[in-house]
N, C-alpha and C. Protein backbone atom coordinates (compact mmCIF):
# COMPACT_ATOMS: atom_id res chain seq x y z
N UNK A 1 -13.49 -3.94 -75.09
CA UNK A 1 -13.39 -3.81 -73.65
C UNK A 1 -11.91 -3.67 -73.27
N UNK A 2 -11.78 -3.22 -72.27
CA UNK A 2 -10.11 -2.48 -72.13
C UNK A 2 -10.22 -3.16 -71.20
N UNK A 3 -8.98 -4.39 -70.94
CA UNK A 3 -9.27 -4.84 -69.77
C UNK A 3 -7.18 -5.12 -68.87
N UNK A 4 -7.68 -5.60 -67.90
CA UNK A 4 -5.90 -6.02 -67.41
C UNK A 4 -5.58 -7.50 -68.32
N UNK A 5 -4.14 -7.61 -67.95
CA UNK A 5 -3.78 -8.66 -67.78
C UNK A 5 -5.01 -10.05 -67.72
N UNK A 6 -5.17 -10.96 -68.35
CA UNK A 6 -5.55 -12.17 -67.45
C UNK A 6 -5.09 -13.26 -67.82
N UNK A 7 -5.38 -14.80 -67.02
CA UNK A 7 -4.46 -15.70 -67.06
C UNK A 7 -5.76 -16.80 -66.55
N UNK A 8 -5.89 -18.07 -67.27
CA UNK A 8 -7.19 -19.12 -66.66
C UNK A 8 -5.91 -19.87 -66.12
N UNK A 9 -6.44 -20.73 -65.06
CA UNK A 9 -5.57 -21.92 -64.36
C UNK A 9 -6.40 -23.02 -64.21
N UNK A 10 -6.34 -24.32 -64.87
CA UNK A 10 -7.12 -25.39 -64.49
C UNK A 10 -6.66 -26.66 -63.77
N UNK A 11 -6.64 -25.92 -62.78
CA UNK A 11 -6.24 -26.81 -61.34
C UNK A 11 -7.09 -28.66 -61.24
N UNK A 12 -5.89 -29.28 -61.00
CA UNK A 12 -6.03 -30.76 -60.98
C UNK A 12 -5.53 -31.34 -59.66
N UNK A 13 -4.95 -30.03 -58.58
CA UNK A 13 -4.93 -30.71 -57.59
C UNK A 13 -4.35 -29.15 -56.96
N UNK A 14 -4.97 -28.66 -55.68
CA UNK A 14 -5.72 -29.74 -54.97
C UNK A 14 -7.25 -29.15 -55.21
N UNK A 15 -7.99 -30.82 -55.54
CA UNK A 15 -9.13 -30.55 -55.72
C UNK A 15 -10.27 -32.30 -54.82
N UNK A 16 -11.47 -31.80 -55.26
CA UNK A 16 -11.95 -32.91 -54.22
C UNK A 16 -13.33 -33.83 -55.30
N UNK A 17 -13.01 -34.70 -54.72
CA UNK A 17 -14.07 -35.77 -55.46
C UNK A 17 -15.61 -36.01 -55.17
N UNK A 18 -16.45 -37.02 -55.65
CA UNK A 18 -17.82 -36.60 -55.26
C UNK A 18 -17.70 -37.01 -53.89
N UNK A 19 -16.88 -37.44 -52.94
CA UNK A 19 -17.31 -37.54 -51.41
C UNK A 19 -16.69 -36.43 -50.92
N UNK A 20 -16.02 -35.69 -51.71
CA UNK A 20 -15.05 -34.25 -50.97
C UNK A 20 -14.14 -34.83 -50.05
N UNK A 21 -13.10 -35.95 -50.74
CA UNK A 21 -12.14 -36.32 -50.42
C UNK A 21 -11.32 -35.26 -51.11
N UNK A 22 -9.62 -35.28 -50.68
CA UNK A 22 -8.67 -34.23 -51.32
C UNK A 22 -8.28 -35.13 -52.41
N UNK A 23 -7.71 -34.54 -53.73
CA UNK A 23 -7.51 -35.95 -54.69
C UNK A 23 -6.73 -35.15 -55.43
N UNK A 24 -6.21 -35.79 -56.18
CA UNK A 24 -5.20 -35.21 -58.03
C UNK A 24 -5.96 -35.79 -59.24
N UNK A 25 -6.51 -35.00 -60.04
CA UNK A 25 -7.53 -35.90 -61.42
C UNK A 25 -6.37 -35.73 -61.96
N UNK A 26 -7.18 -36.68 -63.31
CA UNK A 26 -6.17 -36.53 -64.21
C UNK A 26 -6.07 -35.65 -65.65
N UNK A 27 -5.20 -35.22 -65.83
CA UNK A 27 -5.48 -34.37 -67.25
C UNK A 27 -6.29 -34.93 -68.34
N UNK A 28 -6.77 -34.43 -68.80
CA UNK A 28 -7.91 -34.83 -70.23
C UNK A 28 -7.45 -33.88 -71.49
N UNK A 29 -6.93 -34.97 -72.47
CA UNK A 29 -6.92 -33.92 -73.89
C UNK A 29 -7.60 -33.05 -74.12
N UNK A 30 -8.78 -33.08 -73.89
CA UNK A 30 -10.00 -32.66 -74.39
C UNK A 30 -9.95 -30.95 -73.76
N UNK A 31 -9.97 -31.45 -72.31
CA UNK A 31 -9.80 -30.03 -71.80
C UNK A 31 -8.80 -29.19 -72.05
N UNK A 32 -7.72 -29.66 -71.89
CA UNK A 32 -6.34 -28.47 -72.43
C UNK A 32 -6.42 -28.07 -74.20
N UNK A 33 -6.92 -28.61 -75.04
CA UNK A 33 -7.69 -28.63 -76.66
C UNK A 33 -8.38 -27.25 -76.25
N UNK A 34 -9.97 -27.94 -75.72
CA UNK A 34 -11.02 -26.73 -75.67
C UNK A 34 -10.88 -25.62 -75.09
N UNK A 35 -10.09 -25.87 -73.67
CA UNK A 35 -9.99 -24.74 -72.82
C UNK A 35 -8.87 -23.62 -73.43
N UNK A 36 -7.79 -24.17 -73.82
CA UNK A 36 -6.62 -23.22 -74.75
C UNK A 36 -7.69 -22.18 -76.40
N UNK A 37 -8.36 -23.34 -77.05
CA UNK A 37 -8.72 -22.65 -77.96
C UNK A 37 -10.01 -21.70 -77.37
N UNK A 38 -10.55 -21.68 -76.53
CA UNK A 38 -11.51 -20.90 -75.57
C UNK A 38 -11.07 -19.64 -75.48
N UNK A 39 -9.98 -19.84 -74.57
CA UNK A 39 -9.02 -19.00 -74.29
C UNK A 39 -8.20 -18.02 -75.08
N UNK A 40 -7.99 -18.28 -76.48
CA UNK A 40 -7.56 -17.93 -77.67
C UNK A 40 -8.55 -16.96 -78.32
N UNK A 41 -9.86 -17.43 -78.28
CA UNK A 41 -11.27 -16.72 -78.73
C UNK A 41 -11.25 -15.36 -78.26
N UNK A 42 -10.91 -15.63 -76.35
CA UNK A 42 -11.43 -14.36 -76.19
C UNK A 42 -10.00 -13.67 -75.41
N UNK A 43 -8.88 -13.67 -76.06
CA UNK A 43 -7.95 -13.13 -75.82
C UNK A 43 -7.20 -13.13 -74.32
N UNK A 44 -7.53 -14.26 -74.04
CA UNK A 44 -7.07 -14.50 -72.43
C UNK A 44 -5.33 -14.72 -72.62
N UNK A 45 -4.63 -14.17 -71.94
CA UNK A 45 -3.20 -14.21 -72.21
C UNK A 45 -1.91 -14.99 -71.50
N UNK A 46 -2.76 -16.18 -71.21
CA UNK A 46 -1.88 -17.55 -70.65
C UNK A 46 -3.13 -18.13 -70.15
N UNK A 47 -2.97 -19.39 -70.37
CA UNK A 47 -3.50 -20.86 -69.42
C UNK A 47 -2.54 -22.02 -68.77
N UNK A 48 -2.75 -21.71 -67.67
CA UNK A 48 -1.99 -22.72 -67.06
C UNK A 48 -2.65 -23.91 -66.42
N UNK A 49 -2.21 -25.33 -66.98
CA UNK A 49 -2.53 -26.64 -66.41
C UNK A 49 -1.53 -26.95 -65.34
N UNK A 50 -2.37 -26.89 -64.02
CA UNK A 50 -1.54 -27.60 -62.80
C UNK A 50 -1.68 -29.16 -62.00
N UNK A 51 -0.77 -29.63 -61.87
CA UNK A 51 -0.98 -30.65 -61.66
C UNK A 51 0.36 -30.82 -60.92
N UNK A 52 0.75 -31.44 -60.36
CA UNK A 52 1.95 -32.17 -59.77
C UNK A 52 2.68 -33.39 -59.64
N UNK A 53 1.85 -34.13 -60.80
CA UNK A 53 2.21 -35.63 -61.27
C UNK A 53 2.92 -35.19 -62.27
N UNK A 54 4.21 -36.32 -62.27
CA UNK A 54 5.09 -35.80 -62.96
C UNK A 54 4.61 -36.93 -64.63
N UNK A 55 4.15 -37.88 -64.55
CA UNK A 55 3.54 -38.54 -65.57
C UNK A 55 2.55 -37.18 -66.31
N UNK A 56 1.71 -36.81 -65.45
CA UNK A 56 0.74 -36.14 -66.23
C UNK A 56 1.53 -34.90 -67.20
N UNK A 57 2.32 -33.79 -66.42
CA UNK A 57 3.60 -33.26 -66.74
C UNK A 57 3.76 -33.39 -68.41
N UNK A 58 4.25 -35.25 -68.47
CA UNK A 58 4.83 -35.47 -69.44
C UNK A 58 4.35 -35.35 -70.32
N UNK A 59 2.75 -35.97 -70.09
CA UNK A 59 1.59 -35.90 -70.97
C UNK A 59 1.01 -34.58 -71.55
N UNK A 60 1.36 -33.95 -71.00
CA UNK A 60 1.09 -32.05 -71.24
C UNK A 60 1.86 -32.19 -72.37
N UNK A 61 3.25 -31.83 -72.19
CA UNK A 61 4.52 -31.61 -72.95
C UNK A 61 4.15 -32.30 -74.17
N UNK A 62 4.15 -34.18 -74.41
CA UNK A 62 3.82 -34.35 -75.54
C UNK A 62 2.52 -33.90 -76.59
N UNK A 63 1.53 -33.74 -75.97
CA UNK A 63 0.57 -33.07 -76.52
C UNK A 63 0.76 -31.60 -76.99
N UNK A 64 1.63 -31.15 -75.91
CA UNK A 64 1.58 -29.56 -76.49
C UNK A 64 3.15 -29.67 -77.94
N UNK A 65 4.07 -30.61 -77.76
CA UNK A 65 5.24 -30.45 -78.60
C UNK A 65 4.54 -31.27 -80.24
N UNK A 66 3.48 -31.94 -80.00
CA UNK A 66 3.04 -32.54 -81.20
C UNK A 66 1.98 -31.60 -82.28
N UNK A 67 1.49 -30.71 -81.39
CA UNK A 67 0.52 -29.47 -81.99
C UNK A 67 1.34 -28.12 -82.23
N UNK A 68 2.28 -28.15 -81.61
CA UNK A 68 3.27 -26.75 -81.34
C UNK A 68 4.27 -26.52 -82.23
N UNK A 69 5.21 -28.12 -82.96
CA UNK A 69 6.24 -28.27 -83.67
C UNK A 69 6.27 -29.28 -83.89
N UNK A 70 5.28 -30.35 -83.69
CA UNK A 70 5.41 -31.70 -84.72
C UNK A 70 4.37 -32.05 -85.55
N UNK A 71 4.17 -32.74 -86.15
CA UNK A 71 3.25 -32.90 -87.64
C UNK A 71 1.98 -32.40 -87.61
N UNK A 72 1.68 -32.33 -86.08
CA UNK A 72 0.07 -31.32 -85.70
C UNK A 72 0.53 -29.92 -85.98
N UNK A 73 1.71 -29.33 -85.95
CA UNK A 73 1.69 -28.50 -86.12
C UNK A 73 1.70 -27.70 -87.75
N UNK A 74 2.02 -28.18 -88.42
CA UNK A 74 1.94 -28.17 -89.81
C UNK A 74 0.36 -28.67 -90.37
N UNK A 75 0.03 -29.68 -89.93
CA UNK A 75 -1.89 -29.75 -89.67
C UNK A 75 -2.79 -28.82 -89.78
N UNK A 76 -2.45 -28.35 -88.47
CA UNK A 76 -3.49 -27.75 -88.16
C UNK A 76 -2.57 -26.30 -87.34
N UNK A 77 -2.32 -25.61 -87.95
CA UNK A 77 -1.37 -24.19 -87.24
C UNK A 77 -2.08 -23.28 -86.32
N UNK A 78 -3.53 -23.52 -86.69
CA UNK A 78 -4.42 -23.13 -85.34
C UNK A 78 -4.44 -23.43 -84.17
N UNK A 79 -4.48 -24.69 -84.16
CA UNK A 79 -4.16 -25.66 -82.36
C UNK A 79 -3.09 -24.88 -82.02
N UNK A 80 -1.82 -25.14 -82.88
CA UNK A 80 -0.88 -24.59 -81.97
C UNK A 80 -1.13 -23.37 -81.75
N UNK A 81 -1.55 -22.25 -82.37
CA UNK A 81 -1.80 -21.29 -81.83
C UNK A 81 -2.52 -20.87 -80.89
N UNK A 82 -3.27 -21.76 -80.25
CA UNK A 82 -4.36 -21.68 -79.50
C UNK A 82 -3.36 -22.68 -78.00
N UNK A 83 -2.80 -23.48 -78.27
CA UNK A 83 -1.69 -24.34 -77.07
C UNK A 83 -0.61 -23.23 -77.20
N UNK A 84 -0.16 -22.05 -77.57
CA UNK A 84 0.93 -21.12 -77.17
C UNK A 84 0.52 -20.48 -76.37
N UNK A 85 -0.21 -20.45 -75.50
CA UNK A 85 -1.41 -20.21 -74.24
C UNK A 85 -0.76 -20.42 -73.34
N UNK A 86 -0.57 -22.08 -73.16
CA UNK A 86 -0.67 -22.94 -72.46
C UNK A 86 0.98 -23.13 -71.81
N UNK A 87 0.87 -23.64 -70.31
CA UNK A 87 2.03 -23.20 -69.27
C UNK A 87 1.27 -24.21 -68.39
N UNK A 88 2.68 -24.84 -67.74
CA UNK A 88 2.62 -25.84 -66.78
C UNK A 88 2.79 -25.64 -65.91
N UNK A 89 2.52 -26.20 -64.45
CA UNK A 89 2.92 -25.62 -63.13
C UNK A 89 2.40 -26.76 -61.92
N UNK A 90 3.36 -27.22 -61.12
CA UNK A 90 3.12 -27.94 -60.19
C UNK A 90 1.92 -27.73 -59.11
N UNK A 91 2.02 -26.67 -59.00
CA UNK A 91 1.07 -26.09 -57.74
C UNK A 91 0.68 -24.71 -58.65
N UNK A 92 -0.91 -24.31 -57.88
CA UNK A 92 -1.39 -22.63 -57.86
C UNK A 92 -0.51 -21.67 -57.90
N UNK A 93 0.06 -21.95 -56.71
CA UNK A 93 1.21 -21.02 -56.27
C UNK A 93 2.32 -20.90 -57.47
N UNK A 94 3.18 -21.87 -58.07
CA UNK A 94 3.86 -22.07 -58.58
C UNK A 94 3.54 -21.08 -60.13
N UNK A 95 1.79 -21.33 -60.31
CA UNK A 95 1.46 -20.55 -61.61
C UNK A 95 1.34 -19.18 -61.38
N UNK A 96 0.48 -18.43 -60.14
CA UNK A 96 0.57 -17.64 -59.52
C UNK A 96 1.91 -16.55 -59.85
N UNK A 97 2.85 -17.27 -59.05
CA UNK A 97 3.98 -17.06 -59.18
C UNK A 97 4.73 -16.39 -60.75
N UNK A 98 4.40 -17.39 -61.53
CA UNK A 98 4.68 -17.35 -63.25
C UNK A 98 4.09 -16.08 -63.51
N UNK A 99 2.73 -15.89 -63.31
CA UNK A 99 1.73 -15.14 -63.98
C UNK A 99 2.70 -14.08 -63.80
N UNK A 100 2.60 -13.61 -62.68
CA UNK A 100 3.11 -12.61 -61.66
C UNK A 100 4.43 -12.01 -62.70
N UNK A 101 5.28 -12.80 -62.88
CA UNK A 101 6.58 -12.30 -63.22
C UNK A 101 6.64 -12.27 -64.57
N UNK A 102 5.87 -12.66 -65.27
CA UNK A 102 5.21 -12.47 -66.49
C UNK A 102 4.68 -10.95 -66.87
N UNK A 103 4.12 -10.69 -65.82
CA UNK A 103 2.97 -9.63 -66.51
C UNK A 103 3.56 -7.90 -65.16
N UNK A 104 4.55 -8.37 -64.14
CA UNK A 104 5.71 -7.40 -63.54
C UNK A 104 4.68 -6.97 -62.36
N UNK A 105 3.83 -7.20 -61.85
CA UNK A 105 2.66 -7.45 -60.68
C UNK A 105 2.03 -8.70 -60.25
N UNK A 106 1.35 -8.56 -59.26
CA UNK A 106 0.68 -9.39 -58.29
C UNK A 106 -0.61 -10.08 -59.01
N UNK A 107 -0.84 -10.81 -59.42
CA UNK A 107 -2.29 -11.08 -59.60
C UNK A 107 -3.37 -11.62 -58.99
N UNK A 108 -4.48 -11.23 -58.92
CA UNK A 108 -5.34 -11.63 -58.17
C UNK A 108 -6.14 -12.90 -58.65
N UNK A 109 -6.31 -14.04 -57.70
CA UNK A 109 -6.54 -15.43 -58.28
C UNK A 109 -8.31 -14.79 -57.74
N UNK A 110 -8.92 -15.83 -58.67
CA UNK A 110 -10.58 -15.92 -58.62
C UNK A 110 -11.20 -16.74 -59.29
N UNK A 111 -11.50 -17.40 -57.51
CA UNK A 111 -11.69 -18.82 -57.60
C UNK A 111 -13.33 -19.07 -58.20
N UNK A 112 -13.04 -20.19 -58.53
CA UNK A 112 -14.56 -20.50 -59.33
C UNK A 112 -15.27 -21.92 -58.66
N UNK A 113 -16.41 -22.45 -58.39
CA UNK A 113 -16.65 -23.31 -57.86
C UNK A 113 -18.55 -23.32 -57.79
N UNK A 114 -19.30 -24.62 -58.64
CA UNK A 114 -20.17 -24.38 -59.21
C UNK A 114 -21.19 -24.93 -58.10
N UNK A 115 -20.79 -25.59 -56.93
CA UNK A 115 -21.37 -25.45 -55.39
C UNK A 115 -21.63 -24.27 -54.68
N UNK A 116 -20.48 -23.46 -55.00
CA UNK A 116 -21.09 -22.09 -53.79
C UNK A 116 -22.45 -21.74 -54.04
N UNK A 117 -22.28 -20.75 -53.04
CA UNK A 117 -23.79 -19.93 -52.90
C UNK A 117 -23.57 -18.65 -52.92
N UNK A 118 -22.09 -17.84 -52.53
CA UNK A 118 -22.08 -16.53 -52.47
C UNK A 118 -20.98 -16.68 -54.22
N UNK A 119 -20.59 -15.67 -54.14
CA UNK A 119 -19.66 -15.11 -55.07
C UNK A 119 -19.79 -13.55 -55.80
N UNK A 120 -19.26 -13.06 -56.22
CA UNK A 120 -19.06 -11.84 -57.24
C UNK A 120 -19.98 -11.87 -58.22
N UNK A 121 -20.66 -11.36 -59.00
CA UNK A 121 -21.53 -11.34 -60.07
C UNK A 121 -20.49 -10.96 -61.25
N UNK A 122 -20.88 -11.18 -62.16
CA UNK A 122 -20.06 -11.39 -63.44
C UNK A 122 -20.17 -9.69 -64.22
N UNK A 123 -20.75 -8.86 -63.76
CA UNK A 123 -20.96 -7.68 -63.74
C UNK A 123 -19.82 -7.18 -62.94
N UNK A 124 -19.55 -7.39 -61.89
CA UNK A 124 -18.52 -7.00 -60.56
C UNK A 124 -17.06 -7.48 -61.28
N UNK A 125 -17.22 -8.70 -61.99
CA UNK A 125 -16.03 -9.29 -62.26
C UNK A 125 -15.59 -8.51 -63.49
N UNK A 126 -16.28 -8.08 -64.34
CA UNK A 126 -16.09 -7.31 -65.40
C UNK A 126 -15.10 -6.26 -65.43
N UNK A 127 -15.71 -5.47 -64.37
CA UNK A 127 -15.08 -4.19 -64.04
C UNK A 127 -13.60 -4.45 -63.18
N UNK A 128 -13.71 -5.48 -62.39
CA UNK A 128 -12.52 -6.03 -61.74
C UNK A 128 -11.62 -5.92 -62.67
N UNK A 129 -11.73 -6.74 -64.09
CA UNK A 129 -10.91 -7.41 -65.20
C UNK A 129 -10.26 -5.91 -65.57
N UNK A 130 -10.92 -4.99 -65.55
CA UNK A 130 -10.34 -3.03 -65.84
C UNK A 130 -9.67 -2.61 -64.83
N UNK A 131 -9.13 -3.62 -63.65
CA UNK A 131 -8.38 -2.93 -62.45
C UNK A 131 -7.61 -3.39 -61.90
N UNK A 132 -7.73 -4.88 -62.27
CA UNK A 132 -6.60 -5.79 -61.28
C UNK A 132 -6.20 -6.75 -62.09
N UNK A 133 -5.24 -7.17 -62.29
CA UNK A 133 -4.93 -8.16 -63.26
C UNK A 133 -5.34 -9.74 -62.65
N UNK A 134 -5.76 -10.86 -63.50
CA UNK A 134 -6.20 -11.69 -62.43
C UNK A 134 -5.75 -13.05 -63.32
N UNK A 135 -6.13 -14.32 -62.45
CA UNK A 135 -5.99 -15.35 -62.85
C UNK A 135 -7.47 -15.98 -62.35
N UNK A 136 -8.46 -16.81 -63.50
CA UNK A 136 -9.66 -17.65 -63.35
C UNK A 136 -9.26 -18.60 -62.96
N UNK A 137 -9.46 -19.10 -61.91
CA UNK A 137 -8.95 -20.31 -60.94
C UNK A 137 -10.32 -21.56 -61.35
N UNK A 138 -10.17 -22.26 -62.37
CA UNK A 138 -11.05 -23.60 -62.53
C UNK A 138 -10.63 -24.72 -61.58
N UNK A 139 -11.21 -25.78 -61.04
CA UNK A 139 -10.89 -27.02 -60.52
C UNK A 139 -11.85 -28.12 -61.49
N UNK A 140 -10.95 -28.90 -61.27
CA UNK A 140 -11.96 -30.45 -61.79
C UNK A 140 -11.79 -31.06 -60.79
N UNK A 141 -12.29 -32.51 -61.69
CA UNK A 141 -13.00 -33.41 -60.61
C UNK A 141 -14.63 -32.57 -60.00
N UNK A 142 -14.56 -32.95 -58.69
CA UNK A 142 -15.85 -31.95 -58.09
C UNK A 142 -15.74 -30.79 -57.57
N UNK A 143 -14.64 -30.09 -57.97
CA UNK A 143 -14.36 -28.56 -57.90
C UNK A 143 -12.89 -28.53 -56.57
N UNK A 144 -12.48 -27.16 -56.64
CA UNK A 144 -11.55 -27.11 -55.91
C UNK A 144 -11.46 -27.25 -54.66
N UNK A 145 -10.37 -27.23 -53.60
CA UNK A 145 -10.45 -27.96 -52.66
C UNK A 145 -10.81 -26.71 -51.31
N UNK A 146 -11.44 -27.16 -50.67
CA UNK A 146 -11.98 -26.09 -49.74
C UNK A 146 -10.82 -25.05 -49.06
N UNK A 147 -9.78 -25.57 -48.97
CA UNK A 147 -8.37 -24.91 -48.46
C UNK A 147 -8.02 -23.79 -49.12
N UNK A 148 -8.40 -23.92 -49.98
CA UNK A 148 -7.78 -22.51 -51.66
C UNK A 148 -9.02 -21.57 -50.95
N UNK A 149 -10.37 -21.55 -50.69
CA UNK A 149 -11.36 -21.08 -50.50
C UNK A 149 -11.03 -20.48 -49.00
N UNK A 150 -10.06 -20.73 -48.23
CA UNK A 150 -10.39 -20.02 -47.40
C UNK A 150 -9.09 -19.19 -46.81
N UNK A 151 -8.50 -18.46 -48.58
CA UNK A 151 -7.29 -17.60 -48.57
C UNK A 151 -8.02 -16.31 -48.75
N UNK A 152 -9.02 -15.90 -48.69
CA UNK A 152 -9.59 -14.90 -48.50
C UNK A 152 -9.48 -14.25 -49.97
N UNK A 153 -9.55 -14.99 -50.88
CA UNK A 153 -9.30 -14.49 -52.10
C UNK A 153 -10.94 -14.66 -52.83
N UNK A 154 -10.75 -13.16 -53.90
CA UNK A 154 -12.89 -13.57 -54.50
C UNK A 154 -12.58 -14.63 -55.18
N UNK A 155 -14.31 -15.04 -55.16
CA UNK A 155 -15.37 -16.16 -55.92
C UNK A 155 -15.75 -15.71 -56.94
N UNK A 156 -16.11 -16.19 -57.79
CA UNK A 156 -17.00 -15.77 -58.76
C UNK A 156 -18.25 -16.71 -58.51
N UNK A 157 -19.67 -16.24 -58.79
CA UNK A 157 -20.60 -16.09 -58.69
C UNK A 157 -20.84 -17.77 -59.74
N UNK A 158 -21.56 -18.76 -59.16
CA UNK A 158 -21.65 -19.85 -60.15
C UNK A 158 -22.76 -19.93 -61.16
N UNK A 159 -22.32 -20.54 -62.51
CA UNK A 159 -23.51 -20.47 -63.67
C UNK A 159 -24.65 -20.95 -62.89
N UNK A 160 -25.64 -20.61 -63.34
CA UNK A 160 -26.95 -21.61 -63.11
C UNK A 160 -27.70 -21.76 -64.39
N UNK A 161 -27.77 -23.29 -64.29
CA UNK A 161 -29.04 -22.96 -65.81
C UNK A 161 -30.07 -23.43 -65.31
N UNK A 162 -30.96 -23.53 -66.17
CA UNK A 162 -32.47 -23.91 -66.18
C UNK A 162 -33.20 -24.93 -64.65
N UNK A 163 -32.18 -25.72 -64.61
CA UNK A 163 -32.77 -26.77 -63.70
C UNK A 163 -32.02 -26.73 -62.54
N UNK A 164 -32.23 -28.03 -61.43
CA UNK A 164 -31.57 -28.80 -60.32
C UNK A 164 -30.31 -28.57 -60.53
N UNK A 165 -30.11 -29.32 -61.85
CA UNK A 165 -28.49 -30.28 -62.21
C UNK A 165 -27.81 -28.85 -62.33
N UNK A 166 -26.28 -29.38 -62.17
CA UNK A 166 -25.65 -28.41 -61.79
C UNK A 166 -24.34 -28.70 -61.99
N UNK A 167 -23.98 -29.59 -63.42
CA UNK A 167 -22.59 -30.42 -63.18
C UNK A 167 -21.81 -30.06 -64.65
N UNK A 168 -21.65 -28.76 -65.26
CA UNK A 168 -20.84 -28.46 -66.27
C UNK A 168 -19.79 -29.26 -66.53
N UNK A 169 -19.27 -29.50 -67.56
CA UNK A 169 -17.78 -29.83 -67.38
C UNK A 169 -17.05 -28.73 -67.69
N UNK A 170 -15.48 -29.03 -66.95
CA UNK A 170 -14.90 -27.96 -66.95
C UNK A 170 -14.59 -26.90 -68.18
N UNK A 171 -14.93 -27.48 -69.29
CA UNK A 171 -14.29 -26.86 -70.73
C UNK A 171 -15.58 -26.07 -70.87
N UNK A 172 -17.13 -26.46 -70.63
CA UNK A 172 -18.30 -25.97 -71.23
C UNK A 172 -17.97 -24.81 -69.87
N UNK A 173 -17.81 -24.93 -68.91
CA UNK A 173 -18.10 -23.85 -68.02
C UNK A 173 -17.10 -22.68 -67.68
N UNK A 174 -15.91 -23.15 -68.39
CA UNK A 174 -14.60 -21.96 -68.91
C UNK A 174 -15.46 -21.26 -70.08
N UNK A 175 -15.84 -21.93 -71.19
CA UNK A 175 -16.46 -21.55 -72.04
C UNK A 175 -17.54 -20.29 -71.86
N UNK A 176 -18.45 -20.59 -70.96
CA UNK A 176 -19.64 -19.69 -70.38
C UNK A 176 -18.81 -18.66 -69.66
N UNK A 177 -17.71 -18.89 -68.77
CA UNK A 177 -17.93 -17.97 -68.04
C UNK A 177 -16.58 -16.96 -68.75
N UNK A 178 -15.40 -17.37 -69.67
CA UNK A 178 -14.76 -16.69 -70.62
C UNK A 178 -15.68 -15.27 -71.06
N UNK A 179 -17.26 -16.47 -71.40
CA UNK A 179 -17.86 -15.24 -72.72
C UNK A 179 -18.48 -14.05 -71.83
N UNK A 180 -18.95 -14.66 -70.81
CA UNK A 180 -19.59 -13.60 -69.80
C UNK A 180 -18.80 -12.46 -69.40
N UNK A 181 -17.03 -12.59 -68.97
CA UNK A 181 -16.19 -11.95 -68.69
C UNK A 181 -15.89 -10.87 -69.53
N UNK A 182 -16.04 -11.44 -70.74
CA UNK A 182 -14.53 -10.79 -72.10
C UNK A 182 -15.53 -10.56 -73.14
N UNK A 183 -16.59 -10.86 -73.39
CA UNK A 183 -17.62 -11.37 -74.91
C UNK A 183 -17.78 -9.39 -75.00
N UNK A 184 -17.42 -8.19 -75.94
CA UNK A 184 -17.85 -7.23 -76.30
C UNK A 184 -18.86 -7.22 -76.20
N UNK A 185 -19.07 -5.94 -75.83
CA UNK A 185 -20.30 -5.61 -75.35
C UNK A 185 -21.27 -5.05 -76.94
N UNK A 186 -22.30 -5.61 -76.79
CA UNK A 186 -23.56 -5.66 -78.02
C UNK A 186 -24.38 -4.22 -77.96
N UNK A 187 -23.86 -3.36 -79.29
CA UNK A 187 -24.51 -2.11 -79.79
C UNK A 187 -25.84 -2.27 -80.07
């Protein structure tokens, strides 16, 4: 598939909790691990973890300098290859920004959020990925914060599986919606 530029962002603030208060989560190994090597799979060409705690920050850095060039990295030379992805950024904007001057254009953010009801179909988004260079806008906690949603920027269309429940975590649902985006198309 011939596609633009793209860039995932897994936004930690601003995002909202199960009462849809505004909040900052906190980073999880787990996710910057799965979501980078995700990301690696299907040739996505930066991930950026945002956050604006400068503790969490730190916590990035050591995780990424221990897989990247310290004894993880001699380990296991895959991780790091899969965390050379990975880019920090205070705010959206701030990554936005990065992407942007990175790749010598504008990119178009597209937001993801497993509450909506409208969004883009993953068919629509496909062809997008052949025209506009973009950034996959993830939130944790209980998804992103309604304010980002009303920059007039697209949705993407939310997974649904089988049932009611409706509560991915963020790494399984980068995962799904990576393969849906980018996964070659089957002869």
């Amino acid at each position: 598939m011939n596609r633009r530029p793209l860039a995932v962002a897994l936004v930690h603030h601003p995002v909202v909790d199960r009462r849809g208060d505004l909040v900052t989560t906190a980073v999880t190994n787990l996710d910057v691990h799965d979501i980078a090597r995700t990301a690696r799979t299907y040739g996505v060409d930066r991930f950026y973890l945002v956050t604006p705690v400068q503790d969490q920050l730190t916590l990035i850095q050591r995780i990424l300098d221990h897989w990247r060039q310290g004894h993880g990295a001699d380990y296991n030379p895959h991780r790091g290859d899969a965390l050379s992805l990975v880019r920090v950024s205070t705010s959206l904007q701030e990554a936005l920004t990065d992407w942007g001057e990175a790749i010598g254009e504008t990119p178009l953010p597209l937001l993801t959020g497993a509450q909506r009801q409208d969004g883009l179909s993953y068919e629509e988004c496909r062809e997008l990925t052949k025209t506009r260079p973009l950034m996959l806008v993830l939130g944790t906690g209980w998804g992103l914060a309604p304010s980002l949603f009303e920059r007039d920027w697209p949705v993407l269309a939310p997974i649904r599986g089988n049932s009611d429940y409706n509560h991915l975590p963020v790494r399984a649902a980068a995962a799904i919606m990576l393969d849906r985006l980018l996964a070659p198309d089957e002869k």
